[in-house]
N, C-alpha and C. Protein backbone atom coordinates (compact mmCIF):
# COMPACT_ATOMS: atom_id res chain seq x y z
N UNK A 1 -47.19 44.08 -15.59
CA UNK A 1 -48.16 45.13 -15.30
C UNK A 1 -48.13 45.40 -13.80
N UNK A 2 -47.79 46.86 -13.24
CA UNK A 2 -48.15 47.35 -11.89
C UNK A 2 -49.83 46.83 -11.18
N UNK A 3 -49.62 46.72 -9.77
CA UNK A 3 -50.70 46.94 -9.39
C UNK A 3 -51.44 48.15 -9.77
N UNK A 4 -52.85 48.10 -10.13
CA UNK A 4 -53.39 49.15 -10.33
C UNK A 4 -54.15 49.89 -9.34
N UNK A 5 -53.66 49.32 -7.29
CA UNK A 5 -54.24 50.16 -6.38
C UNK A 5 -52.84 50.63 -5.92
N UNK A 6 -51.87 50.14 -5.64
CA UNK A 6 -50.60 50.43 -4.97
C UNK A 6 -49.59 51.13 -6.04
N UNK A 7 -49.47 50.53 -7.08
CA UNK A 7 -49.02 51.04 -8.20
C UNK A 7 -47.24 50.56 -7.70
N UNK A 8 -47.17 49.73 -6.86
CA UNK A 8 -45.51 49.21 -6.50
C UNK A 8 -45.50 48.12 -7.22
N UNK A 9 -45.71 46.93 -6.81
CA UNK A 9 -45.67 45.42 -6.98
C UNK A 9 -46.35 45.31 -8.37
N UNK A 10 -45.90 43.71 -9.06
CA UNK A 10 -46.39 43.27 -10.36
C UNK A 10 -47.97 42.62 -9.92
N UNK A 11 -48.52 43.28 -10.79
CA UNK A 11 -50.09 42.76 -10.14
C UNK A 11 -50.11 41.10 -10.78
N UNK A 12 -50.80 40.31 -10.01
CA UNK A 12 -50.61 38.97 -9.96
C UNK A 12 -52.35 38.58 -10.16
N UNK A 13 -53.16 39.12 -9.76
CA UNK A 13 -54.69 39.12 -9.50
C UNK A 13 -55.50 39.71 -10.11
N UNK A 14 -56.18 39.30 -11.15
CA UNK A 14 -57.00 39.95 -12.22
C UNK A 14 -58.58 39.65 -11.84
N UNK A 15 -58.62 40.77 -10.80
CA UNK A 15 -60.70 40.96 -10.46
C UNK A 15 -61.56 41.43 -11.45
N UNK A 16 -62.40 40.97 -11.13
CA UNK A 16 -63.82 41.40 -11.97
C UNK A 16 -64.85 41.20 -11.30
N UNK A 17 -65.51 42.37 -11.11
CA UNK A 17 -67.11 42.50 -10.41
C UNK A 17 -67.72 43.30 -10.76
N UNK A 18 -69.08 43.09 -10.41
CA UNK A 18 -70.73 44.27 -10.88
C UNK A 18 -70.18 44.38 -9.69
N UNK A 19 -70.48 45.90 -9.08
CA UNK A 19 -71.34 46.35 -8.38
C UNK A 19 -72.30 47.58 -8.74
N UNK A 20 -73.34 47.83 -8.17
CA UNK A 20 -74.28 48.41 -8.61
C UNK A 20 -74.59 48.31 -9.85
N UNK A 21 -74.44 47.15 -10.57
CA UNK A 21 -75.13 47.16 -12.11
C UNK A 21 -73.57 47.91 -13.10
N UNK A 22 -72.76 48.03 -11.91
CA UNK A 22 -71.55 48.64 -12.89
C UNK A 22 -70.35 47.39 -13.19
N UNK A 23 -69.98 47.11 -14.40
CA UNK A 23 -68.83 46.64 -14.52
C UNK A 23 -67.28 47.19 -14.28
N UNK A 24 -66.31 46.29 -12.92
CA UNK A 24 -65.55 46.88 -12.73
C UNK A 24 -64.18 45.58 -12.91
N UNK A 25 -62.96 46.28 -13.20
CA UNK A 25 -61.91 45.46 -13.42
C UNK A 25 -60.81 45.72 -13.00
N UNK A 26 -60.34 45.16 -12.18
CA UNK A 26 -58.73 45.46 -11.16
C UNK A 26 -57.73 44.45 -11.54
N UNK A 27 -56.67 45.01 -12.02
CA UNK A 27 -55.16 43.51 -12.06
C UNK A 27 -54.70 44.35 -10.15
N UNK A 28 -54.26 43.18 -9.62
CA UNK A 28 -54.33 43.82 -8.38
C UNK A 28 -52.78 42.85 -7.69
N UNK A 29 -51.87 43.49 -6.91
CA UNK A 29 -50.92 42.44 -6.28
C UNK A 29 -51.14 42.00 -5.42
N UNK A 30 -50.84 40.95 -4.75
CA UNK A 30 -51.03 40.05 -3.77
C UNK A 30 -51.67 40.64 -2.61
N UNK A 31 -50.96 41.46 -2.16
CA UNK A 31 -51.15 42.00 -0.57
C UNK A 31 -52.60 42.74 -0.80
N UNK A 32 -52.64 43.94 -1.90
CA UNK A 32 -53.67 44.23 -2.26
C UNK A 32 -54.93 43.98 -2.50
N UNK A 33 -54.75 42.63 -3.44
CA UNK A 33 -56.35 41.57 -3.33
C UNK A 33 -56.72 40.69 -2.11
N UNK A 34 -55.27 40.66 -1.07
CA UNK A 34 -55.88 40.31 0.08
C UNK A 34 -56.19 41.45 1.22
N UNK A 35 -56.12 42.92 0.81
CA UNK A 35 -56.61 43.36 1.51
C UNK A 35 -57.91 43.73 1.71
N UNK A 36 -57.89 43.80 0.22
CA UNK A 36 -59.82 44.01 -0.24
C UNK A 36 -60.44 42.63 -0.22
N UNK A 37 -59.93 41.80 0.46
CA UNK A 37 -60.81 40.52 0.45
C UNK A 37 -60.81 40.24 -0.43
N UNK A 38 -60.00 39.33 -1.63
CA UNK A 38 -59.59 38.43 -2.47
C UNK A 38 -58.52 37.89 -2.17
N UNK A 39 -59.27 36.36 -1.81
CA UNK A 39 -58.05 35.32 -1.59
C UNK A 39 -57.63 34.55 -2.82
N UNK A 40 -56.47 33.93 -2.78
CA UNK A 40 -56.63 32.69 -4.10
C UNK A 40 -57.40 31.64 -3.74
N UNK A 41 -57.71 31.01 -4.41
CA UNK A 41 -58.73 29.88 -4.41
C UNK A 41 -57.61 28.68 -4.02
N UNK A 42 -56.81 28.76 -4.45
CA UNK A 42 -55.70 27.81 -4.64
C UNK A 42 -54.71 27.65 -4.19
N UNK A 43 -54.73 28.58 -2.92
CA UNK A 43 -53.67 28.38 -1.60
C UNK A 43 -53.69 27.85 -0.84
N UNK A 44 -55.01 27.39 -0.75
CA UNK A 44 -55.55 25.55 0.32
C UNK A 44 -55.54 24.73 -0.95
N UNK A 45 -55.68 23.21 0.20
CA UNK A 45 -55.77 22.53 -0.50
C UNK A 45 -56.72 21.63 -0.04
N UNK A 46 -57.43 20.78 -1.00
CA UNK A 46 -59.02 20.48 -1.31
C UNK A 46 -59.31 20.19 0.47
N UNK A 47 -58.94 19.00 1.07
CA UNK A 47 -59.27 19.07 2.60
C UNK A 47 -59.64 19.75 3.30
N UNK A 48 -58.67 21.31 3.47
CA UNK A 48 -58.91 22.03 4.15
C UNK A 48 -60.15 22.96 3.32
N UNK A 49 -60.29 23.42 2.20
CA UNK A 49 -61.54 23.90 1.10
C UNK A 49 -62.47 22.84 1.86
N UNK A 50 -62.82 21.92 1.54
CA UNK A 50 -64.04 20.75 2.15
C UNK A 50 -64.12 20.61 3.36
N UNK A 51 -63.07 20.63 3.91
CA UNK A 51 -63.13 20.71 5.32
C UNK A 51 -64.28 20.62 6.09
N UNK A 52 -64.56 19.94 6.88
CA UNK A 52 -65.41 20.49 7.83
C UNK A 52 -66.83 20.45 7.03
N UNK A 53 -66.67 19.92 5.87
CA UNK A 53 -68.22 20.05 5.09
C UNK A 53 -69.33 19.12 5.67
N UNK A 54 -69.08 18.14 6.08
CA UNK A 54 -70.38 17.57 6.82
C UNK A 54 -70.75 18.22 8.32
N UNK A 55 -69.40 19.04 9.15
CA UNK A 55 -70.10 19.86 10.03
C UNK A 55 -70.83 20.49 9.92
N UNK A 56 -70.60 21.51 8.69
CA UNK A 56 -71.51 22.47 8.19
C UNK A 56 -72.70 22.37 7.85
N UNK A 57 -73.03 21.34 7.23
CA UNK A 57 -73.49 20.79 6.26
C UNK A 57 -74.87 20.21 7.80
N UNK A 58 -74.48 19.70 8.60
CA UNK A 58 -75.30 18.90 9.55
C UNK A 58 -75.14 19.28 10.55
N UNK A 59 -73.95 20.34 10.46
CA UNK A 59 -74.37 21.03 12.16
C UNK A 59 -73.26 20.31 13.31
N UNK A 60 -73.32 19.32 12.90
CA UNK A 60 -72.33 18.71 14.48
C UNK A 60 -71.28 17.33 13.63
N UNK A 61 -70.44 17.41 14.26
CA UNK A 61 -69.67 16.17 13.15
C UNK A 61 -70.11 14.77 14.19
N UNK A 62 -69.50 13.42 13.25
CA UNK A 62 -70.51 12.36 13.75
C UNK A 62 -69.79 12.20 15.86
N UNK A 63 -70.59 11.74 16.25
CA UNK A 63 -70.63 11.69 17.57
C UNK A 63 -68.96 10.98 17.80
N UNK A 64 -68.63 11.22 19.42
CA UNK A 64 -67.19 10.93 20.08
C UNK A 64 -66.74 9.73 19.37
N UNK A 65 -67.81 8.85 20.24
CA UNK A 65 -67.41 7.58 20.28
C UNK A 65 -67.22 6.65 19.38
N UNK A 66 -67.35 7.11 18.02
CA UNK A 66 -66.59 5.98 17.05
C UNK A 66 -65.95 6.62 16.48
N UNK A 67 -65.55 7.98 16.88
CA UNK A 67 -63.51 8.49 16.33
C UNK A 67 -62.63 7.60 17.01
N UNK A 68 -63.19 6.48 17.80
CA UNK A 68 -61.74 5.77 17.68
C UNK A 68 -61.75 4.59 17.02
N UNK A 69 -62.60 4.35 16.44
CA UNK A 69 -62.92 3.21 15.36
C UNK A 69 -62.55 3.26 13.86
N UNK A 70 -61.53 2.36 13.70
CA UNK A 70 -61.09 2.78 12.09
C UNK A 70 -61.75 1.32 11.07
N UNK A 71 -61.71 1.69 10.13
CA UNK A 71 -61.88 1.06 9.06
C UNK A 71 -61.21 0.21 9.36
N UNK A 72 -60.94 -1.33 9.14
CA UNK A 72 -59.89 -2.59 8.57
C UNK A 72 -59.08 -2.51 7.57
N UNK A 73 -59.42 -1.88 6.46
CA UNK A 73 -59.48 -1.55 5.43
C UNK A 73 -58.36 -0.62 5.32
N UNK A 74 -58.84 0.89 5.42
CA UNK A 74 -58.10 1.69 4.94
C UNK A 74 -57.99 2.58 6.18
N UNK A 75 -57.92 2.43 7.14
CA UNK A 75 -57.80 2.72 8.23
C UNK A 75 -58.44 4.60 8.67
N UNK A 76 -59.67 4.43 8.00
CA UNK A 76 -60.18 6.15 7.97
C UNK A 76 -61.12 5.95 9.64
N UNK A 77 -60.79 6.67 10.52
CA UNK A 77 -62.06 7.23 11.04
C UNK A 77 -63.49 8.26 11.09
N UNK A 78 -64.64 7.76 11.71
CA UNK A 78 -65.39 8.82 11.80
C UNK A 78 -65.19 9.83 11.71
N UNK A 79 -63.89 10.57 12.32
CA UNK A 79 -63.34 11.99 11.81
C UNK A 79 -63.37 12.43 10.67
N UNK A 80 -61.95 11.62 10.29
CA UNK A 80 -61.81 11.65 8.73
C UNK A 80 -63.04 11.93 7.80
N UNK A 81 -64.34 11.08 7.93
CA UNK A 81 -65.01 10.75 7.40
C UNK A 81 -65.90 12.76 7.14
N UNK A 82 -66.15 12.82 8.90
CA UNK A 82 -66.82 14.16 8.79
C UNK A 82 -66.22 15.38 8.51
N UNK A 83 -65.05 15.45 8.42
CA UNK A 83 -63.97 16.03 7.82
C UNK A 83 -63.76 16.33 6.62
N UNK A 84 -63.96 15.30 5.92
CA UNK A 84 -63.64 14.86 4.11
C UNK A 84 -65.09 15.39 3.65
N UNK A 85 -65.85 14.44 3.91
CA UNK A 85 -67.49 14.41 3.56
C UNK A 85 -67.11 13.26 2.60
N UNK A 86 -66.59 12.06 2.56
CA UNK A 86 -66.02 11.43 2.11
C UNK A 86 -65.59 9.95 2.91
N UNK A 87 -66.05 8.65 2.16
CA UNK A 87 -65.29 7.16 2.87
C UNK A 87 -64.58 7.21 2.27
N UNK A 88 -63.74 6.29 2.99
CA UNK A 88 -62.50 6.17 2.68
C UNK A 88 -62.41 4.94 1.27
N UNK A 89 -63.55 3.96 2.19
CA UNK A 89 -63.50 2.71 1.24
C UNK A 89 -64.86 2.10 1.29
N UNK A 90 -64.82 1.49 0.21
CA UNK A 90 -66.47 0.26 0.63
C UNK A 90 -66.80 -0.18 2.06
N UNK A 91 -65.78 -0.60 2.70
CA UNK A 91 -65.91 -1.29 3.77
C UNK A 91 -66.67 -0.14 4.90
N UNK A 92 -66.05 0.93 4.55
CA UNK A 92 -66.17 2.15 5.37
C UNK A 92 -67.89 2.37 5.47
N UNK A 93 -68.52 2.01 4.76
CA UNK A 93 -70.45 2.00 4.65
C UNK A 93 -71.14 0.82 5.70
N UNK A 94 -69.87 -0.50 5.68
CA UNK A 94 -70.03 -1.25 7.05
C UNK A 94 -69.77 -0.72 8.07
N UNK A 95 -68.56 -0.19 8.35
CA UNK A 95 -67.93 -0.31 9.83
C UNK A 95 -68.78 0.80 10.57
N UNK A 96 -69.17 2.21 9.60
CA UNK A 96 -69.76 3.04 10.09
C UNK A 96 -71.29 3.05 9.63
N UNK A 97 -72.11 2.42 9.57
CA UNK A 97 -72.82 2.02 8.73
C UNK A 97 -74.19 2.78 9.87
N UNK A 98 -74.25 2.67 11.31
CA UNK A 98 -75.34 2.98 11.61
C UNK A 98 -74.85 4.29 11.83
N UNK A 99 -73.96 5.54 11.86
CA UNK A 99 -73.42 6.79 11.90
C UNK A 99 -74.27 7.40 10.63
N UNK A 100 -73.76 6.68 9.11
CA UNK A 100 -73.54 7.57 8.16
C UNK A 100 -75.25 7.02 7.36
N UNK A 101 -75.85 6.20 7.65
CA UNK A 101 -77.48 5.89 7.07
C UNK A 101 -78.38 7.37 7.98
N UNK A 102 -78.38 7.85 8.92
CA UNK A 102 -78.61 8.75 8.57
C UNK A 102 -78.76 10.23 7.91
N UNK A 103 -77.60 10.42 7.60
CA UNK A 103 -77.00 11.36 6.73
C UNK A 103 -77.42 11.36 5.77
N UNK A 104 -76.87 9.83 5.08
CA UNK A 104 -77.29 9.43 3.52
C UNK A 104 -78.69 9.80 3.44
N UNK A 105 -79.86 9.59 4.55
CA UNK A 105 -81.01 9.43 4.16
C UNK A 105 -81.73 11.20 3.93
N UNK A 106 -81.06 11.98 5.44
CA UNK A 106 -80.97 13.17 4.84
C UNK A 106 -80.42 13.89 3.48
N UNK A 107 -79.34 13.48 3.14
CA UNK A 107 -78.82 14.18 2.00
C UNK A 107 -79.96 13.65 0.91
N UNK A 108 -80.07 12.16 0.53
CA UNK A 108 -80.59 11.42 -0.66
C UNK A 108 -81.89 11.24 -0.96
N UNK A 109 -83.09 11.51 0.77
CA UNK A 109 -84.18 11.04 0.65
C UNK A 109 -84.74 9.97 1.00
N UNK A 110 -83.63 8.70 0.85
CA UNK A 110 -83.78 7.15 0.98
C UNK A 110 -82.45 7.05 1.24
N UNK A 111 -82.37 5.05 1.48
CA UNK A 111 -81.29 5.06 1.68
C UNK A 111 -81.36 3.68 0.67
N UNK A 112 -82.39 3.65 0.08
CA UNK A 112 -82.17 2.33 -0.71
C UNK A 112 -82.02 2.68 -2.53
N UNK A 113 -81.36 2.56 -2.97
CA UNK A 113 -81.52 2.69 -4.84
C UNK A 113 -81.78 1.96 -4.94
N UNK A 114 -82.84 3.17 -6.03
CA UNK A 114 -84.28 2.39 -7.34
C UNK A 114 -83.30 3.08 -8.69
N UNK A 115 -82.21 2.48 -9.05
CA UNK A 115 -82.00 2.40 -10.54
C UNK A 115 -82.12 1.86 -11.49
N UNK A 116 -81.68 1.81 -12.83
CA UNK A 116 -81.87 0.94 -13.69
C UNK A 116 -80.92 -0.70 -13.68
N UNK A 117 -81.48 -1.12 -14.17
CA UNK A 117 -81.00 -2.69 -14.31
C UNK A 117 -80.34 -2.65 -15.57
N UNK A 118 -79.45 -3.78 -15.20
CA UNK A 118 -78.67 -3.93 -16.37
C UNK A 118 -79.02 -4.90 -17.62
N UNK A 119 -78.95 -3.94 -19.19
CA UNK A 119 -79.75 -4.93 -19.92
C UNK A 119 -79.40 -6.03 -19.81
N UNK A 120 -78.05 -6.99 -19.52
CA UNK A 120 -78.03 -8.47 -19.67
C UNK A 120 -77.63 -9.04 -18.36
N UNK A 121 -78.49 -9.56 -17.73
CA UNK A 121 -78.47 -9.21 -16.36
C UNK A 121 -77.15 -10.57 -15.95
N UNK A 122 -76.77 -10.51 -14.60
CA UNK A 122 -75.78 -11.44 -14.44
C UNK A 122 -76.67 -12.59 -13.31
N UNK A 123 -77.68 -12.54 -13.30
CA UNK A 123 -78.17 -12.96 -11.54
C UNK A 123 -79.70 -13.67 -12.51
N UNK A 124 -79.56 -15.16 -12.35
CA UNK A 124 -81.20 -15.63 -12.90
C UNK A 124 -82.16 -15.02 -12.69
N UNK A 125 -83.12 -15.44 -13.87
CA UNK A 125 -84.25 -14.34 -14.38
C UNK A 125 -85.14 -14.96 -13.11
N UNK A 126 -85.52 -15.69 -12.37
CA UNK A 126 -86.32 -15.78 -11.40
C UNK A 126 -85.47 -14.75 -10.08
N UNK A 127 -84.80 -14.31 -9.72
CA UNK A 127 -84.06 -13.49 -8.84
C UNK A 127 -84.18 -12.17 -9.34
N UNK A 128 -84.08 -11.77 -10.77
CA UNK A 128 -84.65 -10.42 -11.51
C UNK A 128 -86.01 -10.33 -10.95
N UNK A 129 -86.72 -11.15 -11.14
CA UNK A 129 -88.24 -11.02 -11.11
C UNK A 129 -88.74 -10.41 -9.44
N UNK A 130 -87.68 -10.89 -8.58
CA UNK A 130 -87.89 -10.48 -7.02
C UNK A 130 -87.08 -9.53 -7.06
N UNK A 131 -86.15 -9.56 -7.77
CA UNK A 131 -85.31 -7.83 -7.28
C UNK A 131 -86.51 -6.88 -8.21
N UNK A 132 -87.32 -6.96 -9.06
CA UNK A 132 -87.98 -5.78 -9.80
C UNK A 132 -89.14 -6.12 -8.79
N UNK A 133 -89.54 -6.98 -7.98
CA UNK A 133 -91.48 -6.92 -6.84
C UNK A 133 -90.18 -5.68 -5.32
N UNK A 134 -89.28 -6.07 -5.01
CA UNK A 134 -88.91 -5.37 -4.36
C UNK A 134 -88.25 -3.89 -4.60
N UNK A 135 -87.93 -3.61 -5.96
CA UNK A 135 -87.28 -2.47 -6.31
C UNK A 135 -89.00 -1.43 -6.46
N UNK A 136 -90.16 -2.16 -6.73
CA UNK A 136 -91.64 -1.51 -6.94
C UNK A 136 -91.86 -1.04 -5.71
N UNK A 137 -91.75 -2.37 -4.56
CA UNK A 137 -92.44 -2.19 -3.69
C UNK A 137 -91.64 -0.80 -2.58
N UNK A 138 -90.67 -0.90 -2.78
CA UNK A 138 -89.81 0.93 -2.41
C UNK A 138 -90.40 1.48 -2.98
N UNK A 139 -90.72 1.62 -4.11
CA UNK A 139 -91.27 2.82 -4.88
C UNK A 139 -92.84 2.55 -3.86
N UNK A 140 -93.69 1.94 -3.69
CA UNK A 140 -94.90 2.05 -3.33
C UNK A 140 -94.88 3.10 -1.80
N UNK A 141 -93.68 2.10 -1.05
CA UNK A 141 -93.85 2.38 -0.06
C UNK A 141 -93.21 3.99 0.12
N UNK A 142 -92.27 4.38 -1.05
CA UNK A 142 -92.05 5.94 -1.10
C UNK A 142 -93.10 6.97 -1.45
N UNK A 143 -93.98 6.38 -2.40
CA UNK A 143 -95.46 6.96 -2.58
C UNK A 143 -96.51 6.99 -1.89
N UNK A 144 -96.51 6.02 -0.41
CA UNK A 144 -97.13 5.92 0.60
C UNK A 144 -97.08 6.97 1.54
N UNK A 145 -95.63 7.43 1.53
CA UNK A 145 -95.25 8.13 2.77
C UNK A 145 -95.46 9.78 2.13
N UNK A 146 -95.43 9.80 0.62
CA UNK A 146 -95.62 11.28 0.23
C UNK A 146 -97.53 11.32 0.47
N UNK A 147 -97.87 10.19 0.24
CA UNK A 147 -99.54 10.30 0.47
C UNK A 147 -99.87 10.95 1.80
N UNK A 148 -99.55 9.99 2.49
CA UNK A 148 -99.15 10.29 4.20
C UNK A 148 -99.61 11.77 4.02
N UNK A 149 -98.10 12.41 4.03
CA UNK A 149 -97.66 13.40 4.19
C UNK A 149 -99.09 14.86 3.90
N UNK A 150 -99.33 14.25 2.86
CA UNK A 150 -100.49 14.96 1.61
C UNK A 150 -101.78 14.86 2.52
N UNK A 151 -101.90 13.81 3.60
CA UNK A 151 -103.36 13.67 3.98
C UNK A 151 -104.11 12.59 2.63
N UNK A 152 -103.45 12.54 1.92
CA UNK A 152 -104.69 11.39 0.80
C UNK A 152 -104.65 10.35 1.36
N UNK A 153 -105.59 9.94 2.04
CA UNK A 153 -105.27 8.33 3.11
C UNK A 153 -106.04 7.35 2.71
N UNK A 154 -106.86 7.94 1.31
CA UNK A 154 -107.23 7.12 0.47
C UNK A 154 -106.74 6.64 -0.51
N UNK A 155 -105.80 7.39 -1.32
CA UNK A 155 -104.90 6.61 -1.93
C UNK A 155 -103.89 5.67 -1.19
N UNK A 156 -103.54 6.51 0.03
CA UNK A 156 -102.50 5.98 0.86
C UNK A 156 -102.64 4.65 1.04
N UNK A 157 -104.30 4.14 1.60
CA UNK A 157 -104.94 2.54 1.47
C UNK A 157 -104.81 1.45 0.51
N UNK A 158 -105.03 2.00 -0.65
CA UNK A 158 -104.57 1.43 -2.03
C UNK A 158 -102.89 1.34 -1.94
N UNK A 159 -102.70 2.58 -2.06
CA UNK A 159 -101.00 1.91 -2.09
C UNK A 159 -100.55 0.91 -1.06
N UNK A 160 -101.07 1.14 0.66
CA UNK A 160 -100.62 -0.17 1.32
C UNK A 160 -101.06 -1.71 0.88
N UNK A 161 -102.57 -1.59 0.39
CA UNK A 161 -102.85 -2.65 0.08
C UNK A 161 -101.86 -3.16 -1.29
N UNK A 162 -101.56 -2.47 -2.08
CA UNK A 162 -100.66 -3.39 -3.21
C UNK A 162 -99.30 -3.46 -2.52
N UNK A 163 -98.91 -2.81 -1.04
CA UNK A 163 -97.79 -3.38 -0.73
C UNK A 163 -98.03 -4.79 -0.20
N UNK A 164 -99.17 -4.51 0.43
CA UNK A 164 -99.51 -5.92 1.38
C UNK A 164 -99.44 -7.08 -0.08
N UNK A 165 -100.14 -6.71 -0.91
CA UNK A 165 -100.28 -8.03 -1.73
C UNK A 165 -98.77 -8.10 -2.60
N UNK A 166 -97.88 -7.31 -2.50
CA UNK A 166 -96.92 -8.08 -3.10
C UNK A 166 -95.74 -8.34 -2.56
N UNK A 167 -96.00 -8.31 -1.16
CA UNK A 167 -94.97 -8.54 0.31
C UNK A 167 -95.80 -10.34 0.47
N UNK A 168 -96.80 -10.11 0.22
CA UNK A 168 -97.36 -11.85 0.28
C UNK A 168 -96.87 -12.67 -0.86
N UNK A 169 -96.73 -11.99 -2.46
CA UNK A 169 -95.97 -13.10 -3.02
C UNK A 169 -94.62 -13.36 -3.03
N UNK A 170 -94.33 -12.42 -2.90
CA UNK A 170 -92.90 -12.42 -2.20
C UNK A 170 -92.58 -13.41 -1.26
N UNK A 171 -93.18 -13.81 -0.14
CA UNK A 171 -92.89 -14.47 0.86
C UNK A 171 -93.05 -15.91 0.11
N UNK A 172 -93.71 -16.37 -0.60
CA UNK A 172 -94.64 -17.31 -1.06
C UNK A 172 -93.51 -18.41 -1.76
């Protein structure tokens, strides 16, 4: 099939758009859909597509001075990292660990997970019992800070006080 603006070349590019509430449909050749502004999606590749997504994303990529710091591991730097939007490896949450906790906390809210437990747990049931007073007590202290926020500084009291009392058995 011809382009259907040039009417030379084999159209390669099959558009479709509303405008004004109108349905419109172009098979279009290369040069053509890039002249009207249609690129392929699929002439980069994912890096350069993501690229730059945590600049964007946050405005400034992570600071100078630990682009020269690589992983042990898998040898990614801070670059890489703000570059990708992406670690390289586990280790990579250590090495850059005070860079990327703020991010995480922007993107996620927290920086600690409150998920589910596993039904048959691997870790003694007295160690369950303190990972579920500490997996609550995040939750309290996340319901504290939306109180906060709210002005209820009466609930807010109650919720510190059941942090206070179960930061004491905890210690105990």
């Amino acid at each position: 099939m011809k382009c259907q603006k040039c009417k030379k070349n084999n159209a390669t590019t099959h558009v479709k758009r509303v405008v004004n509430g109108e349905y419109e449909e172009y098979m279009l050749c290369a040069d053509c859909a890039h002249d009207m502004g249609f690129q392929n999606m699929f002439d980069t590749s994912m890096p350069d597509m993501f690229g730059g997504l945590m600049k964007s994303f946050f405005g400034t990529a992570l600071p100078a001075r630990s682009q020269a710091t690589r992983c042990p591991v898998c040898q990614s730097t801070a670059g890489d990292i703000s570059n990708t939007g992406k670690v390289g490896c586990a280790k990579c949450y250590e090495v850059f660990f005070s860079h990327l906790m703020p991010y995480i906390k922007r993107i996620h809210g927290n920086t600690v997970h409150c998920g589910k437990s596993p039904e048959s747990p691997a870790i003694p049931e007295k160690s369950q019992t303190e990972a579920n007073k500490e997996s609550e007590i995040a939750n309290l202290k996340s319901e504290l800070e939306k109180a906060v926020q709210e002005q209820n500084f009466e609930y807010a009291a109650e919720l510190r006080d059941k942090i206070k009392e179960l930061e004491g058995t905890n210690n105990e």
